[in-house]
PDB file of N, CA and C in Angstrom:
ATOM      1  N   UNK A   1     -11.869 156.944 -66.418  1.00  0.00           N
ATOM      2  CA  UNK A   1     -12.179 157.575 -65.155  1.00  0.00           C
ATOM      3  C   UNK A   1     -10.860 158.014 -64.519  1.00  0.00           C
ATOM      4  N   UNK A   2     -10.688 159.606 -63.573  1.00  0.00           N
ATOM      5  CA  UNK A   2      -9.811 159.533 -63.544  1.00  0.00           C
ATOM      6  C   UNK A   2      -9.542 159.350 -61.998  1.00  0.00           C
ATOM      7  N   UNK A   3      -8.227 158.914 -61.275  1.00  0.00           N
ATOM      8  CA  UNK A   3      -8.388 158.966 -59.731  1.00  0.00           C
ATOM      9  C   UNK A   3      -7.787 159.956 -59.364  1.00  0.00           C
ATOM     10  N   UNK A   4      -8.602 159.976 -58.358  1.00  0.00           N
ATOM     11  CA  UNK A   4      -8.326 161.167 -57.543  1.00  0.00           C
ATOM     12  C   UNK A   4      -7.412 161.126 -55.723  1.00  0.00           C
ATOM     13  N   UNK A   5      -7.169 159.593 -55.713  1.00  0.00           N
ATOM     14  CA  UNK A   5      -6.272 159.044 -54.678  1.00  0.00           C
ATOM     15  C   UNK A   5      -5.541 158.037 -55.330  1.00  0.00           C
ATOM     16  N   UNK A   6      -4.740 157.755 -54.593  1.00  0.00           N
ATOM     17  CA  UNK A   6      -3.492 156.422 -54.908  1.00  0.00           C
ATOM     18  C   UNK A   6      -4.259 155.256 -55.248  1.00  0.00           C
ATOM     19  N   UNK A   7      -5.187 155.190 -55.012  1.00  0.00           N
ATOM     20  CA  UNK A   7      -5.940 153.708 -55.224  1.00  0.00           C
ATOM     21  C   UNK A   7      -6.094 153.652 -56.729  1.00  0.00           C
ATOM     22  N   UNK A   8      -6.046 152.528 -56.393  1.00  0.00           N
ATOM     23  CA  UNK A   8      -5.793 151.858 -58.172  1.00  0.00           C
ATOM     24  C   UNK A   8      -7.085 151.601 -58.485  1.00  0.00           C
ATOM     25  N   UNK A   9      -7.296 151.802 -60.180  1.00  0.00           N
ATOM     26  CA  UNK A   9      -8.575 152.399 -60.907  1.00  0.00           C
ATOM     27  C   UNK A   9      -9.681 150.950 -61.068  1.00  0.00           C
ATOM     28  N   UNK A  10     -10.217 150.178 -60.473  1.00  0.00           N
ATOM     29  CA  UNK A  10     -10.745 148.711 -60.737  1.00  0.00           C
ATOM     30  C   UNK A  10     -11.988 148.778 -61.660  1.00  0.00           C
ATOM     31  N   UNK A  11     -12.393 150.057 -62.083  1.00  0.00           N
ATOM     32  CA  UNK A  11     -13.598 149.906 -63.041  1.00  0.00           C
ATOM     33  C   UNK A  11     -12.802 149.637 -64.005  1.00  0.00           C
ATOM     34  N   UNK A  12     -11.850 149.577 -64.414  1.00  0.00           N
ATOM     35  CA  UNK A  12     -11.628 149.411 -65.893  1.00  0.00           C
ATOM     36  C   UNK A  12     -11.187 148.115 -66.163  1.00  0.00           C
ATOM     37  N   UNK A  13     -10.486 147.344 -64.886  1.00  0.00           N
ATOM     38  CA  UNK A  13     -10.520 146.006 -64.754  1.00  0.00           C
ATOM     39  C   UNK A  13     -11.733 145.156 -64.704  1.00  0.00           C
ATOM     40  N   UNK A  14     -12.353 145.744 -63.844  1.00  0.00           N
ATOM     41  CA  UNK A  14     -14.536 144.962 -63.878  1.00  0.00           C
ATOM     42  C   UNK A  14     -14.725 145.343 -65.047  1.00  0.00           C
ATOM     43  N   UNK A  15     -14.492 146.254 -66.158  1.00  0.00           N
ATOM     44  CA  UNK A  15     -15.086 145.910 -67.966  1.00  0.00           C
ATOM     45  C   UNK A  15     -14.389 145.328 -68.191  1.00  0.00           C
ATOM     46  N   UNK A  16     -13.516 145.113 -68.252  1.00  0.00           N
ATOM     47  CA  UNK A  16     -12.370 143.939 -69.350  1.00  0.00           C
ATOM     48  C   UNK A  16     -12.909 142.707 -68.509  1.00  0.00           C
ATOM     49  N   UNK A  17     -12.483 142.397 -67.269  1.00  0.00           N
ATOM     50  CA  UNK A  17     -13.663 141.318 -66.721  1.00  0.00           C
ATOM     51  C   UNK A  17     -14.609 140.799 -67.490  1.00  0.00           C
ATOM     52  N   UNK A  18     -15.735 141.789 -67.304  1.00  0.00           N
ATOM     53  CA  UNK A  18     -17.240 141.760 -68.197  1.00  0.00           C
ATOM     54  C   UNK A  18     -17.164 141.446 -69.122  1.00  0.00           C
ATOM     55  N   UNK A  19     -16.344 142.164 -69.987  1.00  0.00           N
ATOM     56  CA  UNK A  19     -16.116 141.738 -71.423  1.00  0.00           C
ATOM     57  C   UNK A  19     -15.754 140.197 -71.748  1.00  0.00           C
ATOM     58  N   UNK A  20     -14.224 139.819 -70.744  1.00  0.00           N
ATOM     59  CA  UNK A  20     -14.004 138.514 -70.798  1.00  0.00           C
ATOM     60  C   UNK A  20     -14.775 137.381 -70.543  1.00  0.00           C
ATOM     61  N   UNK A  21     -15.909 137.758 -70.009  1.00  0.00           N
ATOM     62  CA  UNK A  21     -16.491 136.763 -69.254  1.00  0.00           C
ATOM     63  C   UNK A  21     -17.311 136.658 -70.068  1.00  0.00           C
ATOM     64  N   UNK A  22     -18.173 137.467 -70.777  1.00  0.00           N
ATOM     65  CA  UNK A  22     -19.299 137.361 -72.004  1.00  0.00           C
ATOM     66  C   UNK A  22     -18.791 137.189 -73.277  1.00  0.00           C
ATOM     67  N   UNK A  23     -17.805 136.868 -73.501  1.00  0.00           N
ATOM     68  CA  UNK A  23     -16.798 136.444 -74.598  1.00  0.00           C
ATOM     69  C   UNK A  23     -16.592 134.799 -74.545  1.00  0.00           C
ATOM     70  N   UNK A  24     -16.443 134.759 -73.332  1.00  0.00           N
ATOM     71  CA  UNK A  24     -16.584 133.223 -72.626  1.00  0.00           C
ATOM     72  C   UNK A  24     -17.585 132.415 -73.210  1.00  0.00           C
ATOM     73  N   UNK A  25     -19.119 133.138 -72.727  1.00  0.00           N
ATOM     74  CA  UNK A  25     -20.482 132.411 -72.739  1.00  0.00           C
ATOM     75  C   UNK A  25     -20.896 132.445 -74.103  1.00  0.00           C
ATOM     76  N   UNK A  26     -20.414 133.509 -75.077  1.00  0.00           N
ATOM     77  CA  UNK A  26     -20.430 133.477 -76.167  1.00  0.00           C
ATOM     78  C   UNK A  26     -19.798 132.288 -77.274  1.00  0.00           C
ATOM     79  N   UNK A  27     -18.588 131.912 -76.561  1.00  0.00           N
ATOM     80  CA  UNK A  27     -18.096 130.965 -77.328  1.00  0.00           C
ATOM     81  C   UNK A  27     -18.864 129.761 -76.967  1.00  0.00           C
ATOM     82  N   UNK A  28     -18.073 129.392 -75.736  1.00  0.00           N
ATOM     83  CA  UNK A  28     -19.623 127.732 -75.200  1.00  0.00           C
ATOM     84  C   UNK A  28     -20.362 128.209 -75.461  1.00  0.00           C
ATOM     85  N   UNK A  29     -21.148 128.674 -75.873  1.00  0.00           N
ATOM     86  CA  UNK A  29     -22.673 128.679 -76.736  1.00  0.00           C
ATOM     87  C   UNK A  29     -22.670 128.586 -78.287  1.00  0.00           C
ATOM     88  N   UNK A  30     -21.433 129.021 -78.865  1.00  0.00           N
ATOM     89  CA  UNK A  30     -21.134 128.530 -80.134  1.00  0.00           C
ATOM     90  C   UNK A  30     -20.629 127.491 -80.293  1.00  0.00           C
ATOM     91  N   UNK A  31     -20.333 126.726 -79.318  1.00  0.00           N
ATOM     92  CA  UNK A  31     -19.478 125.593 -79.535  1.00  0.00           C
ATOM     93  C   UNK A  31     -20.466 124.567 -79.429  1.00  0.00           C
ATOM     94  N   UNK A  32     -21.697 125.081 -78.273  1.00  0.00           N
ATOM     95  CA  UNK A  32     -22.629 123.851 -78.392  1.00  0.00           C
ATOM     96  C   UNK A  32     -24.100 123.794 -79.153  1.00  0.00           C
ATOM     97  N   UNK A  33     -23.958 125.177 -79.858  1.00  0.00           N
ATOM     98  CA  UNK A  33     -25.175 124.804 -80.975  1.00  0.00           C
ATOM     99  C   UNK A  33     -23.998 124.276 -82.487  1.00  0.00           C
ATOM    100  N   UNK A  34     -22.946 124.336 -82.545  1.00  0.00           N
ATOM    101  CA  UNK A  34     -22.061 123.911 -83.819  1.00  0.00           C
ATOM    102  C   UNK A  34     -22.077 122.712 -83.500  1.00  0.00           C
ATOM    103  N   UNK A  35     -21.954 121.949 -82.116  1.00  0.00           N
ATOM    104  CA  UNK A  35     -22.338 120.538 -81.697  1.00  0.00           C
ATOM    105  C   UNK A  35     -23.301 120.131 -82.092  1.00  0.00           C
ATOM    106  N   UNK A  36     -24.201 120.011 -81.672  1.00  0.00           N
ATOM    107  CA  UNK A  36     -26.057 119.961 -82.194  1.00  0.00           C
ATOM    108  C   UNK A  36     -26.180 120.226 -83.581  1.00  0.00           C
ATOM    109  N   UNK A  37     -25.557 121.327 -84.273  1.00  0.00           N
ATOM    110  CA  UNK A  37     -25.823 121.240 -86.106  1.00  0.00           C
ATOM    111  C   UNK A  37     -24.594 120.169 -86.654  1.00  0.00           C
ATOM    112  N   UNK A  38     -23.520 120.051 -85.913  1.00  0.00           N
ATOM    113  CA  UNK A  38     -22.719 118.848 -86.550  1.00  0.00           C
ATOM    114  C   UNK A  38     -23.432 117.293 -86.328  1.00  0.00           C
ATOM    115  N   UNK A  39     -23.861 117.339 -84.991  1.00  0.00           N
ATOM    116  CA  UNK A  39     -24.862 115.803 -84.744  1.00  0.00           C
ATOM    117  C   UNK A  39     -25.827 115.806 -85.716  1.00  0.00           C
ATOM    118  N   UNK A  40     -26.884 117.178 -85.996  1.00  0.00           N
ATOM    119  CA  UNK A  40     -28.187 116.976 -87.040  1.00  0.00           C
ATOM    120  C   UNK A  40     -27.749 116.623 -88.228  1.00  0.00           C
ATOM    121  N   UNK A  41     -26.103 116.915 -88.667  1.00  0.00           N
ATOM    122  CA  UNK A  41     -25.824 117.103 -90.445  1.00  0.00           C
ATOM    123  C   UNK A  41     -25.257 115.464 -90.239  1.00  0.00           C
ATOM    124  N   UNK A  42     -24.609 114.901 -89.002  1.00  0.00           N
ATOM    125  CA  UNK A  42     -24.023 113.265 -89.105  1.00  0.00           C
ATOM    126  C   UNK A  42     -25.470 112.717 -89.590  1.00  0.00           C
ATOM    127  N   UNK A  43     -26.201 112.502 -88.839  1.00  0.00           N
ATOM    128  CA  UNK A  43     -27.743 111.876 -88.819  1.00  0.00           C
ATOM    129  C   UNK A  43     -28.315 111.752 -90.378  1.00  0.00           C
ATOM    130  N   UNK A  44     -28.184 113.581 -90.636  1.00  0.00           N
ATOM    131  CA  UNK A  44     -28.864 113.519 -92.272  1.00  0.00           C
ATOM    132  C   UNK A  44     -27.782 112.617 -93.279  1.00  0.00           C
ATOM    133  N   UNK A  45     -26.701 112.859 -93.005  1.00  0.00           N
ATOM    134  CA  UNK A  45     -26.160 111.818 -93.628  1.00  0.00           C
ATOM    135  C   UNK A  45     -25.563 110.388 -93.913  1.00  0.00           C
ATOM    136  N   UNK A  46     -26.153 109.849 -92.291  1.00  0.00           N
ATOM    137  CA  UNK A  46     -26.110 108.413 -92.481  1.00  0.00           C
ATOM    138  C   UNK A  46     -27.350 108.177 -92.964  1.00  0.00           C
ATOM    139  N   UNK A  47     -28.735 108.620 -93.292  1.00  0.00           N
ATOM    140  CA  UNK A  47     -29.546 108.254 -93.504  1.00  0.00           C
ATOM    141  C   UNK A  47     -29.138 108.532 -94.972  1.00  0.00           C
ATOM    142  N   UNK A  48     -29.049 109.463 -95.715  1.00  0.00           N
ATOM    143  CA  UNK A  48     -28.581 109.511 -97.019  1.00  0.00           C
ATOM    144  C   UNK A  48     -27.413 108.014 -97.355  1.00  0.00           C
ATOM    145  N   UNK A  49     -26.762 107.705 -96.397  1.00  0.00           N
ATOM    146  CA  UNK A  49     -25.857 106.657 -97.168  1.00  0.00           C
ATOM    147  C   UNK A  49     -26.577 105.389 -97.384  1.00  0.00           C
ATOM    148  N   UNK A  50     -27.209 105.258 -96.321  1.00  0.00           N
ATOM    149  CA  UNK A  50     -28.965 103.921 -96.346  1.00  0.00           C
ATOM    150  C   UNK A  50     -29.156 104.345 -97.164  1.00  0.00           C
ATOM    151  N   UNK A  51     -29.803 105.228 -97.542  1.00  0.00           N
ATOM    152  CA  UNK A  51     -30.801 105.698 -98.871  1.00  0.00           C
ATOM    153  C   UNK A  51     -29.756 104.948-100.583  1.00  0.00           C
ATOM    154  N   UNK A  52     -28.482 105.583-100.395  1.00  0.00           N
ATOM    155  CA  UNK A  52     -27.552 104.996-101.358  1.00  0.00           C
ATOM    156  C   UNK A  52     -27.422 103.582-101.415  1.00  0.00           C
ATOM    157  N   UNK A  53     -27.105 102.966-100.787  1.00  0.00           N
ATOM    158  CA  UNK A  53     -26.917 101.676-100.273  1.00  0.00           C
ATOM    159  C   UNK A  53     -28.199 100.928-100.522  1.00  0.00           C
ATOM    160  N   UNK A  54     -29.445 101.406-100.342  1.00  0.00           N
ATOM    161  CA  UNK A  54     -30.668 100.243-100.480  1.00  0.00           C
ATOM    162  C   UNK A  54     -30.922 100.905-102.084  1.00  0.00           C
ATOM    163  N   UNK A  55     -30.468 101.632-102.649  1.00  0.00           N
ATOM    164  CA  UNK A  55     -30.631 101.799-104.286  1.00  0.00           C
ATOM    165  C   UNK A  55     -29.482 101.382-105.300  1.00  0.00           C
ATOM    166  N   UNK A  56     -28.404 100.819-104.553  1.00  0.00           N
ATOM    167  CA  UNK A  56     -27.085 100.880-105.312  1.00  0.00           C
ATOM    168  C   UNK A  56     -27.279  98.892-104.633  1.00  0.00           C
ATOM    169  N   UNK A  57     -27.875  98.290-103.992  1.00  0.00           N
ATOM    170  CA  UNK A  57     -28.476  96.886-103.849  1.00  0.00           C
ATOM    171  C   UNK A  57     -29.118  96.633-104.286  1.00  0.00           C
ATOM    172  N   UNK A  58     -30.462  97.176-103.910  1.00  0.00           N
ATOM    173  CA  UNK A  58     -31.906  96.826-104.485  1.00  0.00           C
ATOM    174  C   UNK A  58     -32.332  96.720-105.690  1.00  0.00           C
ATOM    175  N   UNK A  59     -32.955  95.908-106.009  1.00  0.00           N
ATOM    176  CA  UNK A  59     -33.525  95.837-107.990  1.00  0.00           C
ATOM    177  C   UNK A  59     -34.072  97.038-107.931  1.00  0.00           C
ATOM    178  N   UNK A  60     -34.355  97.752-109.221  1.00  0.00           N
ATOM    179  CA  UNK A  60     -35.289  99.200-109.338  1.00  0.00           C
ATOM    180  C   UNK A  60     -35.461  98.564-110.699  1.00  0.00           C
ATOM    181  N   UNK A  61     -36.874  98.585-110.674  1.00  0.00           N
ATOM    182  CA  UNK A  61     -37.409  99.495-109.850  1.00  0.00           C
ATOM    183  C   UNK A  61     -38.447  98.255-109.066  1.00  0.00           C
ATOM    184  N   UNK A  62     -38.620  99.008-107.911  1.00  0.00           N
ATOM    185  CA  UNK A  62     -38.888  97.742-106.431  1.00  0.00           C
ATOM    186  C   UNK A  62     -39.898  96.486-107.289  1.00  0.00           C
ATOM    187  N   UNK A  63     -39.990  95.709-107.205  1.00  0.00           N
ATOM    188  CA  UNK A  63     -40.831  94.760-107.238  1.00  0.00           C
ATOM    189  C   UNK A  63     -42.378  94.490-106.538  1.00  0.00           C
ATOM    190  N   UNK A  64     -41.745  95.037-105.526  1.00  0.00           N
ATOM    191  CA  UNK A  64     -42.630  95.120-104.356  1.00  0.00           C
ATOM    192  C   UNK A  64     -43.075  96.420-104.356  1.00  0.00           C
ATOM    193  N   UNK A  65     -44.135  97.180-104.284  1.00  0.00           N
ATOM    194  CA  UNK A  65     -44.907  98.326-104.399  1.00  0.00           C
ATOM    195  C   UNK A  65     -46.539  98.010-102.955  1.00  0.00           C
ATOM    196  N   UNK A  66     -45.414  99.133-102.171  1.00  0.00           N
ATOM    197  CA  UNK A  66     -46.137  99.538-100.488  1.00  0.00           C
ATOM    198  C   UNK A  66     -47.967  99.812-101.335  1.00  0.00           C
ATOM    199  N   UNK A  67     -48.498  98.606-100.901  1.00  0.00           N
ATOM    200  CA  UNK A  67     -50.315  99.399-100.853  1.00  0.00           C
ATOM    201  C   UNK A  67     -50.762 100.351 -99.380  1.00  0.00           C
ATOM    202  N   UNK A  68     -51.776 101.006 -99.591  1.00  0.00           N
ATOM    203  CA  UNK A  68     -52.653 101.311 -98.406  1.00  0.00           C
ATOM    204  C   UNK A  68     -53.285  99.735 -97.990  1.00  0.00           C
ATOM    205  N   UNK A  69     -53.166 100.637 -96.461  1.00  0.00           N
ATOM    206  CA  UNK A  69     -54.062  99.282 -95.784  1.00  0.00           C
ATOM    207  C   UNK A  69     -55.840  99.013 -96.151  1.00  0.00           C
ATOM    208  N   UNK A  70     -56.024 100.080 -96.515  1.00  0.00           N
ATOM    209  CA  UNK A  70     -57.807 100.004 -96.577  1.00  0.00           C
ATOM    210  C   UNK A  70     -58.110 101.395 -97.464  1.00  0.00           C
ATOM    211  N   UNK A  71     -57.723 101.048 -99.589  1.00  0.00           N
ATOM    212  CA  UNK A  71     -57.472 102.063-100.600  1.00  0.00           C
ATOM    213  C   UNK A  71     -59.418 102.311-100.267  1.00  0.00           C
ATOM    214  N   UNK A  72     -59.108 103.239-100.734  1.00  0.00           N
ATOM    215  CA  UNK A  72     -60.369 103.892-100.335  1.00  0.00           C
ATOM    216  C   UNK A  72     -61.154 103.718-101.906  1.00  0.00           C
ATOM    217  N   UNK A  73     -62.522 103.420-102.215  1.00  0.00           N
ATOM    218  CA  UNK A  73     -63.700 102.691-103.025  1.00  0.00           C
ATOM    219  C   UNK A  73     -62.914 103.790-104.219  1.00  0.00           C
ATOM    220  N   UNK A  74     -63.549 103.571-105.246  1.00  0.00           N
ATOM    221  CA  UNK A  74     -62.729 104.092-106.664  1.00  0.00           C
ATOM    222  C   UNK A  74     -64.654 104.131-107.226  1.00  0.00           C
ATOM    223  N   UNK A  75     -65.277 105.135-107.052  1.00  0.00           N
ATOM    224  CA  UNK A  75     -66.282 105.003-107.901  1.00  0.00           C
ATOM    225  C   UNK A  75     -66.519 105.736-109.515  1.00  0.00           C
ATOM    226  N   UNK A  76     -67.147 104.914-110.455  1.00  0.00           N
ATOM    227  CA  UNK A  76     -66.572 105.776-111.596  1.00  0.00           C
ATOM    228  C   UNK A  76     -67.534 107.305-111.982  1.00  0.00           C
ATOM    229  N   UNK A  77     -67.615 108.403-111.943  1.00  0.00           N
ATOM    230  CA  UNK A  77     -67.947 109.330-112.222  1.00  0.00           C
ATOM    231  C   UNK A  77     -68.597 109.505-113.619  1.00  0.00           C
ATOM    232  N   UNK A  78     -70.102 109.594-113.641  1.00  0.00           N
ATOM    233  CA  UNK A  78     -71.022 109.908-114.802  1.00  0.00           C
ATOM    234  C   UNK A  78     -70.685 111.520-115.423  1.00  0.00           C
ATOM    235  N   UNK A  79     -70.554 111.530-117.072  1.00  0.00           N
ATOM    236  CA  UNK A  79     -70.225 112.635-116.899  1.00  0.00           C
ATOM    237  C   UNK A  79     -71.187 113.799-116.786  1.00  0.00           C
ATOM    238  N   UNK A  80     -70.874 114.876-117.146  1.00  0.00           N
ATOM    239  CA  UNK A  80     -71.712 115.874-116.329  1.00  0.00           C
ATOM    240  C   UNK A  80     -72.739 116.421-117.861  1.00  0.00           C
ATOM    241  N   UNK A  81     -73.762 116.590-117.579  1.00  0.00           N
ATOM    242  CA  UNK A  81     -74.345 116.708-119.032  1.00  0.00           C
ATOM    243  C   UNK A  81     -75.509 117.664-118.714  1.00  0.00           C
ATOM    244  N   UNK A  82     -75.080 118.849-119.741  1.00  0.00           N
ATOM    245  CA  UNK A  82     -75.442 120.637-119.605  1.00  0.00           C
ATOM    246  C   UNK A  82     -77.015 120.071-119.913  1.00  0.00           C
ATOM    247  N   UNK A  83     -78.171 120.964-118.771  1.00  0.00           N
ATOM    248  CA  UNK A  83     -79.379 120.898-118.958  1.00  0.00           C
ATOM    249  C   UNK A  83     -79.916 121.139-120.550  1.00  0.00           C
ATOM    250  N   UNK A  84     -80.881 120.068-120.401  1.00  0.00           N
ATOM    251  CA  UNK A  84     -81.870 120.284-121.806  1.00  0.00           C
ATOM    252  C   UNK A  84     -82.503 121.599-121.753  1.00  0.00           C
ATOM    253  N   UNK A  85     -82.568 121.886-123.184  1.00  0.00           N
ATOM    254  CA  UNK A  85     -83.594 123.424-122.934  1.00  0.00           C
ATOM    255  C   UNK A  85     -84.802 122.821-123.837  1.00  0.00           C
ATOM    256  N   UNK A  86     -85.968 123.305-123.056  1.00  0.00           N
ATOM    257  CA  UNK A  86     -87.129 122.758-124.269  1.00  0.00           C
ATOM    258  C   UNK A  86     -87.646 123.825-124.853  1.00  0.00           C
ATOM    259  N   UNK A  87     -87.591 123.696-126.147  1.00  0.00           N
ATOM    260  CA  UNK A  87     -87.861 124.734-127.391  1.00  0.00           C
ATOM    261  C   UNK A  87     -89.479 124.817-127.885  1.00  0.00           C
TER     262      UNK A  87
END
């Protein structure tokens, strides 16, 4: 823009402003979802080191085998037998 009096040009200072300032919110906002995916990836991997740790202890294969609380009836199935034809 160009001036047309002695006064000094401030739109071009309010974009570099603008710019700086959304450059700003851009970063803290990268900084705090890279927070949040560094906390989710600690988490996945202390649970992975449990996971190591109760297999690199534990007898395998378990002894102990988790039942259902209430296995549901097991009935045995007749098999299926193609209609008679009468001749």
């Amino acid at each position: 823009m160009t001036a047309t009096n002695n006064a000094p040009d401030t739109t071009t200072e309010e974009r570099w402003q603008h710019i700086e300032n959304r450059l700003a919110a851009i970063e803290r906002r990268i900084q705090e979802q890279s927070s949040t995916a560094i906390a989710t990836i600690d988490t996945c991997l202390a649970r992975l080191d449990a996971l190591r740790n109760d297999l690199a202890h534990e007898p395998w294969p378990p002894h102990r085998l988790p039942t259902p609380a209430d296995p549901p009836p097991i009935t045995p199935q007749q098999p299926v037998r193609p209609p008679t034809v009468a001749r």
